[in-house]
PDB file of N, CA and C in Angstrom:
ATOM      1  N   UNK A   1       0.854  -1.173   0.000  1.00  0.00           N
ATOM      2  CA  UNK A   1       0.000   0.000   0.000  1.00  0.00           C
ATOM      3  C   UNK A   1       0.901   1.238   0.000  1.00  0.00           C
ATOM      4  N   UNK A   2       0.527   1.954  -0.917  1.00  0.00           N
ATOM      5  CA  UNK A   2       1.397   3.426  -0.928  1.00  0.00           C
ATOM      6  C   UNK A   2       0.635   4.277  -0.075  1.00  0.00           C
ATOM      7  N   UNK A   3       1.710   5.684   0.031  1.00  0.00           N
ATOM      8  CA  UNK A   3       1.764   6.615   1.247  1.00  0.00           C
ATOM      9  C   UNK A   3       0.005   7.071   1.060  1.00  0.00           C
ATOM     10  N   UNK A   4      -0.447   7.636   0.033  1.00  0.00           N
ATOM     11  CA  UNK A   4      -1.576   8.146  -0.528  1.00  0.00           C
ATOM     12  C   UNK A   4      -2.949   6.647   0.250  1.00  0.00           C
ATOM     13  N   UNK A   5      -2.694   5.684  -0.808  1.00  0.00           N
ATOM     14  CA  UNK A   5      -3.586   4.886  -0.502  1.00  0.00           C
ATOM     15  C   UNK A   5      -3.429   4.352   1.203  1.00  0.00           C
ATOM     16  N   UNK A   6      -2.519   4.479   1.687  1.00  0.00           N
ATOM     17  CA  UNK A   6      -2.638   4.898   3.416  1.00  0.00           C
ATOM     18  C   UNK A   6      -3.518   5.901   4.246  1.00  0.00           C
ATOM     19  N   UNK A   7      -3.071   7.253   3.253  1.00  0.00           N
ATOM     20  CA  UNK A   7      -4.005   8.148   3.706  1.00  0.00           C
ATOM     21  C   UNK A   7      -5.074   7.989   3.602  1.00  0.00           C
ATOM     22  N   UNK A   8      -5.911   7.711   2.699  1.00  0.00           N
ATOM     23  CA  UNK A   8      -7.126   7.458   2.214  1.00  0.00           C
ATOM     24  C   UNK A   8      -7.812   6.737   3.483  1.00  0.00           C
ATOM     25  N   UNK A   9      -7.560   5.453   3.447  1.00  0.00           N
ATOM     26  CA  UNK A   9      -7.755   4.471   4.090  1.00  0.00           C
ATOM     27  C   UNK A   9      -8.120   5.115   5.890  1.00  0.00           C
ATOM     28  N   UNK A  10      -6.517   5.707   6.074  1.00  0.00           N
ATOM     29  CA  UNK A  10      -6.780   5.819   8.012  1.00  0.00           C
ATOM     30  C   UNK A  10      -7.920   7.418   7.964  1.00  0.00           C
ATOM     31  N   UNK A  11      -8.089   8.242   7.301  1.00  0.00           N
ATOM     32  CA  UNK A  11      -8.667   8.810   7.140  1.00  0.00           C
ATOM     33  C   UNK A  11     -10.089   9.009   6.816  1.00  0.00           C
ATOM     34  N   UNK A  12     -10.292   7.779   6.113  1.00  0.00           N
ATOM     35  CA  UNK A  12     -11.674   6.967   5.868  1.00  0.00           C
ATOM     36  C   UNK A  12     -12.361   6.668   7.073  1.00  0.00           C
ATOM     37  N   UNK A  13     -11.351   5.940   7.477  1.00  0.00           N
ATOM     38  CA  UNK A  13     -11.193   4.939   9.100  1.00  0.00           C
ATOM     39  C   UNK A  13     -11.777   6.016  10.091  1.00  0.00           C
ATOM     40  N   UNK A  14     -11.346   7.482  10.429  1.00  0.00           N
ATOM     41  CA  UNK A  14     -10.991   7.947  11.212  1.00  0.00           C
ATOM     42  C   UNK A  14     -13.078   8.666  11.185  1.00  0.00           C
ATOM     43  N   UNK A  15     -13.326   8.866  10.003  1.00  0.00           N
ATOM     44  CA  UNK A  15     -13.840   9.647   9.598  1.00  0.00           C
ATOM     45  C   UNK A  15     -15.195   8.454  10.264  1.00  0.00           C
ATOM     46  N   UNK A  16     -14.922   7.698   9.518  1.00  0.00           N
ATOM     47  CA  UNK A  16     -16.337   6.367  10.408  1.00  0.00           C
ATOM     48  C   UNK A  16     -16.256   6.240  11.660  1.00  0.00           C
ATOM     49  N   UNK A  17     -15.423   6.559  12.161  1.00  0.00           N
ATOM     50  CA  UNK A  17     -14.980   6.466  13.778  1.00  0.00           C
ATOM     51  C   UNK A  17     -15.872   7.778  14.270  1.00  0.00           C
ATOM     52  N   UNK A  18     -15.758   8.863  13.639  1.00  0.00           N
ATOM     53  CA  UNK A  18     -16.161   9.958  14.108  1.00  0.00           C
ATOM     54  C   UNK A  18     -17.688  10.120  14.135  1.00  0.00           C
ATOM     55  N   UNK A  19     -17.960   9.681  13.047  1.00  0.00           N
ATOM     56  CA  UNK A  19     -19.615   9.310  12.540  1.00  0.00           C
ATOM     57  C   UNK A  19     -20.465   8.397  13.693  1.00  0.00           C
ATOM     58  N   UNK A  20     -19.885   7.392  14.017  1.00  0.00           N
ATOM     59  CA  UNK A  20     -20.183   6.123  15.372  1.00  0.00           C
ATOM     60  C   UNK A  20     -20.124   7.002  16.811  1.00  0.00           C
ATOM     61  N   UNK A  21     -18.996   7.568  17.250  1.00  0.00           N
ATOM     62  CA  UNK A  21     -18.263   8.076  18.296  1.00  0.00           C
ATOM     63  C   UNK A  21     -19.109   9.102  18.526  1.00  0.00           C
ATOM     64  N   UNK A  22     -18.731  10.037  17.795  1.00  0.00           N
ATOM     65  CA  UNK A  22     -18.861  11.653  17.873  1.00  0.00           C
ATOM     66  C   UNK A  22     -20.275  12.501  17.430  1.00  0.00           C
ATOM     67  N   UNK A  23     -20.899  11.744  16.598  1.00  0.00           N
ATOM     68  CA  UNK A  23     -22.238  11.929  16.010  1.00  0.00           C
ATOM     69  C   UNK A  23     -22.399  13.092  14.754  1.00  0.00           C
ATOM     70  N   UNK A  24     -20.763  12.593  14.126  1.00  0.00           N
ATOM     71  CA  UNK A  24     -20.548  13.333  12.902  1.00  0.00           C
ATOM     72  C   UNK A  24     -21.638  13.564  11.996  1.00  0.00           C
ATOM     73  N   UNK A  25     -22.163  13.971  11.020  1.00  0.00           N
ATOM     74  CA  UNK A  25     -22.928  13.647  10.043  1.00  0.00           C
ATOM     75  C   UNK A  25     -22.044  13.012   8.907  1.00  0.00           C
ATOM     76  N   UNK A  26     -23.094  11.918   8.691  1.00  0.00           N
ATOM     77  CA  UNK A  26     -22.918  10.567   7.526  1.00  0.00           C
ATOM     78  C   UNK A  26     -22.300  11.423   6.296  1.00  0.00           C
ATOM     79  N   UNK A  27     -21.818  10.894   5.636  1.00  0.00           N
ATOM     80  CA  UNK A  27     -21.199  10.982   4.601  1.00  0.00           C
ATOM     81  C   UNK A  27     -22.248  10.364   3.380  1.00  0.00           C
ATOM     82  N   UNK A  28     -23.147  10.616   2.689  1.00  0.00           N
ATOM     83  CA  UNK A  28     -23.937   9.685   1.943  1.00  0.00           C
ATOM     84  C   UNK A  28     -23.691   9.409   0.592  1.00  0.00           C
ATOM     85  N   UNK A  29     -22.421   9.942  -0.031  1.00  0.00           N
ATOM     86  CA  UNK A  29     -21.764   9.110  -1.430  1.00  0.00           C
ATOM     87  C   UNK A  29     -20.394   8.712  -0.440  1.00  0.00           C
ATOM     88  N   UNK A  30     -19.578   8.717  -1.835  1.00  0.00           N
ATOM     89  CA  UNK A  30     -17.848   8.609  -1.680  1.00  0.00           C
ATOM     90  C   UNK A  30     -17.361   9.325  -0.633  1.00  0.00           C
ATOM     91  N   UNK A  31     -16.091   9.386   0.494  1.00  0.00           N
ATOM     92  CA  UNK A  31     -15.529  10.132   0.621  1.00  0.00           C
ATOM     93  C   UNK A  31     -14.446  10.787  -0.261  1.00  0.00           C
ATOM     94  N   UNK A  32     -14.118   9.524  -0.989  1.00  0.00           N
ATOM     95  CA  UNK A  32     -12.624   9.563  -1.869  1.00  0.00           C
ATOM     96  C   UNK A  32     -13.204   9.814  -3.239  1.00  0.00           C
ATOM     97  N   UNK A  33     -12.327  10.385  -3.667  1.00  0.00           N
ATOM     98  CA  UNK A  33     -13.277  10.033  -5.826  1.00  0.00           C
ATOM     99  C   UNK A  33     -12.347   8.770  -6.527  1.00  0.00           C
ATOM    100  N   UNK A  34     -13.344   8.249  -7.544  1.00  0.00           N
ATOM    101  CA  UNK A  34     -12.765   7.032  -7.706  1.00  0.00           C
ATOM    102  C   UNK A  34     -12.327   7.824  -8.737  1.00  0.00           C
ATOM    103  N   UNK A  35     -11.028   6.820  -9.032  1.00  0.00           N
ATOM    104  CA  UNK A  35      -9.924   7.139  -9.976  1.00  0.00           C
ATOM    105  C   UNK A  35      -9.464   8.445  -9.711  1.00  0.00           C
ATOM    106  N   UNK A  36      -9.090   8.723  -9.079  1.00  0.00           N
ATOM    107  CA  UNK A  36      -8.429  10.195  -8.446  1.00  0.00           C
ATOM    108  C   UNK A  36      -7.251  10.311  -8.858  1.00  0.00           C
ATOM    109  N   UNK A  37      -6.885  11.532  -9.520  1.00  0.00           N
ATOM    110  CA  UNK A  37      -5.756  11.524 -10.355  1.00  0.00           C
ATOM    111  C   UNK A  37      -4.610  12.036  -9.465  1.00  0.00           C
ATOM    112  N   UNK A  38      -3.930  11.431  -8.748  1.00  0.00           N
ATOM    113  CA  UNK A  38      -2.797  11.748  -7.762  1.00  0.00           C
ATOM    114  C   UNK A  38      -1.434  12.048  -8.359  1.00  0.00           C
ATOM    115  N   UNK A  39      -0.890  13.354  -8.155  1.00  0.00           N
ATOM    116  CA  UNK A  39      -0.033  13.986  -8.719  1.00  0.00           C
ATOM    117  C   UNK A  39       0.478  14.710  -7.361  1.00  0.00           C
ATOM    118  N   UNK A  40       2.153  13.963  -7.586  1.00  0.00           N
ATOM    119  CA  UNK A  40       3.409  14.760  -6.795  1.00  0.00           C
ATOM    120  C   UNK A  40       4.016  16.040  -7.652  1.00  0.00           C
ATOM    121  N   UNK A  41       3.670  17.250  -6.490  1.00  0.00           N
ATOM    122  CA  UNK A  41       4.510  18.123  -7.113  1.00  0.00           C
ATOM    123  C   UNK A  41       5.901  18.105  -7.483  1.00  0.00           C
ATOM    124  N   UNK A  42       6.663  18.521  -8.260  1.00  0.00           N
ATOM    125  CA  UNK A  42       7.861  18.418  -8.441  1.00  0.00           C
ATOM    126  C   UNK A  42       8.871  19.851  -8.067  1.00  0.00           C
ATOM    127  N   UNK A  43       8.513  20.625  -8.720  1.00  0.00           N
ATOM    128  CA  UNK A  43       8.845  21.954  -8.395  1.00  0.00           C
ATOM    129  C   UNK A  43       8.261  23.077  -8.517  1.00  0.00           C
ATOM    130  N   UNK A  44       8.275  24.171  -7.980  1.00  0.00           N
ATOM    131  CA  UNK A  44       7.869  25.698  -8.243  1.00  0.00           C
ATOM    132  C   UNK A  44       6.952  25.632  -9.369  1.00  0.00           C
ATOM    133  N   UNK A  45       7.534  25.857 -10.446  1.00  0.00           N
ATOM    134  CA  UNK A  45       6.145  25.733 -10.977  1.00  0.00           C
ATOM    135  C   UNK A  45       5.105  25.342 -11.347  1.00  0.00           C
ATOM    136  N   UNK A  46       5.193  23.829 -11.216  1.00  0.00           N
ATOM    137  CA  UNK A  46       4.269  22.854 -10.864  1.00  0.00           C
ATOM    138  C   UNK A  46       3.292  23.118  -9.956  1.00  0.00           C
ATOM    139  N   UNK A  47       3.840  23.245  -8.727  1.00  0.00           N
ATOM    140  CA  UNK A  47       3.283  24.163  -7.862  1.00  0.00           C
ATOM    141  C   UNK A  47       1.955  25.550  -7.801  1.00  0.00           C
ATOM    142  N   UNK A  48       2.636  26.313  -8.722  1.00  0.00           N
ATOM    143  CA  UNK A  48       1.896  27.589  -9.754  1.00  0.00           C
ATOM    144  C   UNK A  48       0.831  26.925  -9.937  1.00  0.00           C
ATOM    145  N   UNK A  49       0.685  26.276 -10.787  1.00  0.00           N
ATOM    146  CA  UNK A  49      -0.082  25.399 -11.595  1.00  0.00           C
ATOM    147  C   UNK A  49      -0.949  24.697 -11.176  1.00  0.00           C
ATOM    148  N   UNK A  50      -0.474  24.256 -10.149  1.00  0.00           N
ATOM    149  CA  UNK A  50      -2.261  23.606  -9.026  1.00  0.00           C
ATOM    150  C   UNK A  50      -2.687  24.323  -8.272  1.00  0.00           C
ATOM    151  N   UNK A  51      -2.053  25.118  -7.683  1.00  0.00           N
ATOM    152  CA  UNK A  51      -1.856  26.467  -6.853  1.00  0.00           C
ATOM    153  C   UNK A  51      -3.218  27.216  -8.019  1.00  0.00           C
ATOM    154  N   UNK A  52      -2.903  27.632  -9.275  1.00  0.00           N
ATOM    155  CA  UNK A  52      -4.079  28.899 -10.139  1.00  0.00           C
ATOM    156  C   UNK A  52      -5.065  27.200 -10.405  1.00  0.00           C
ATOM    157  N   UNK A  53      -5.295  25.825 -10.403  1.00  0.00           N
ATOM    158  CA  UNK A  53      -6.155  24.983 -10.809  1.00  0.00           C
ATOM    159  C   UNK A  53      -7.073  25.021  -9.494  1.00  0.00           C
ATOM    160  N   UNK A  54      -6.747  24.965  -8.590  1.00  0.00           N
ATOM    161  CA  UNK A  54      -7.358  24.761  -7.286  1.00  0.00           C
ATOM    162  C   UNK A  54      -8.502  26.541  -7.475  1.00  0.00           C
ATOM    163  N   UNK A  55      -7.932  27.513  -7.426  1.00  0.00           N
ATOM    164  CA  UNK A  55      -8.559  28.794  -7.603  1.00  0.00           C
ATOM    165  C   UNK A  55      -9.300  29.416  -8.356  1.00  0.00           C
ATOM    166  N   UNK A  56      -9.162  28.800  -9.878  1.00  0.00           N
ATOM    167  CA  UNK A  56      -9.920  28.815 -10.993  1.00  0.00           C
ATOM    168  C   UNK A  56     -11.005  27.228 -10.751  1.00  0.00           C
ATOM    169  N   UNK A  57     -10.767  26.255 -10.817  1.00  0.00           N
ATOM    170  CA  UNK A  57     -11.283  25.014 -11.033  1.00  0.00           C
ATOM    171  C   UNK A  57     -12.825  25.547 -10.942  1.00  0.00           C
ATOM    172  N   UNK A  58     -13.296  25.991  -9.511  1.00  0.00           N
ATOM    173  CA  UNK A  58     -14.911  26.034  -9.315  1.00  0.00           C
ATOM    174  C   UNK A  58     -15.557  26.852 -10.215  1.00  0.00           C
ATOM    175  N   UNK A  59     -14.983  28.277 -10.880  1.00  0.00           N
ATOM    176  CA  UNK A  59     -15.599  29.075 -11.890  1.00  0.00           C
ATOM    177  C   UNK A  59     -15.922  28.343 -13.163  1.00  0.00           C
ATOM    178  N   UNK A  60     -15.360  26.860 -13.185  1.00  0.00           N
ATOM    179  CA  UNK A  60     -15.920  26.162 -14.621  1.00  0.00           C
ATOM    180  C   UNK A  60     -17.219  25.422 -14.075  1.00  0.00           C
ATOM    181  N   UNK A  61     -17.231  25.129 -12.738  1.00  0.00           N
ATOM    182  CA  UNK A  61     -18.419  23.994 -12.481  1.00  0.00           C
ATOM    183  C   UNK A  61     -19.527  24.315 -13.222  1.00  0.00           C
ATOM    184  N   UNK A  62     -20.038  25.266 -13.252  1.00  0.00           N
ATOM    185  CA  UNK A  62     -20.940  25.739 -13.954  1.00  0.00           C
ATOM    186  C   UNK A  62     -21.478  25.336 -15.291  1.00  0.00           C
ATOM    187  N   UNK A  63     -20.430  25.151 -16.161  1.00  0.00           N
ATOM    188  CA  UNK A  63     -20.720  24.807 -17.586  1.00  0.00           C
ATOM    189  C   UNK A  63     -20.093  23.196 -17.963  1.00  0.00           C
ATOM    190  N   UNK A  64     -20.175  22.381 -16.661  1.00  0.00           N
ATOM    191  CA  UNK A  64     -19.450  21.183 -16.539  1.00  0.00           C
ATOM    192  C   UNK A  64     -21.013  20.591 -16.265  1.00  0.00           C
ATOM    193  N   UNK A  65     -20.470  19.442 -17.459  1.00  0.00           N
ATOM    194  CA  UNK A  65     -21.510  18.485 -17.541  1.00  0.00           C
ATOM    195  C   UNK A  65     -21.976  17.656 -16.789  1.00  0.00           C
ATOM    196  N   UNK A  66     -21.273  17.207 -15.962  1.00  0.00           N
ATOM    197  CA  UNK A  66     -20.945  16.406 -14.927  1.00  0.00           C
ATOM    198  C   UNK A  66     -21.744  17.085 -13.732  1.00  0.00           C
ATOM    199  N   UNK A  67     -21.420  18.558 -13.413  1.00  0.00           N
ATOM    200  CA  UNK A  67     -21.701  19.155 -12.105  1.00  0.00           C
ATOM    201  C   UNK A  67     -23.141  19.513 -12.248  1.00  0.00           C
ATOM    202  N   UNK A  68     -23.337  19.099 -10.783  1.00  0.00           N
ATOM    203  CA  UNK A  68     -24.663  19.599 -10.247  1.00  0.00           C
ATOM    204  C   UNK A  68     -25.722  18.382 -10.411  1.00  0.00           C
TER     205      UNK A  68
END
């Protein structure tokens, strides 16, 4: 199991724990998205680059076929 699919997992874990325990509210799809495209930054501008994707990304939901 890689570092990622670790995270996922105890975080999943942690998150059902909290839901039982704590009286979180349920989660009622996925927590995780399937096929999740996992990408290590490499450098600076890579960086840039998910850095303006993360900030721009939601101004497309709108005209995304998928959303909503």
């Amino acid at each position: 199991m890689n570092v990622l699919e670790r995270f996922k997992s105890l975080t999943t874990k942690k998150y059902i724990d909290g839901v039982k325990l704590n009286n979180w509210k349920p989660f009622d799809k996925r927590i995780w998205q399937r096929n999740y495209y996992e990408h290590v930054i490499r450098d600076e501008n890579d960086l840039k680059s998910v850095r303006e994707y993360i900030v721009n990304n939601p101004l497309e939901w709108e005209v995304d076929e998928y959303y909503g």
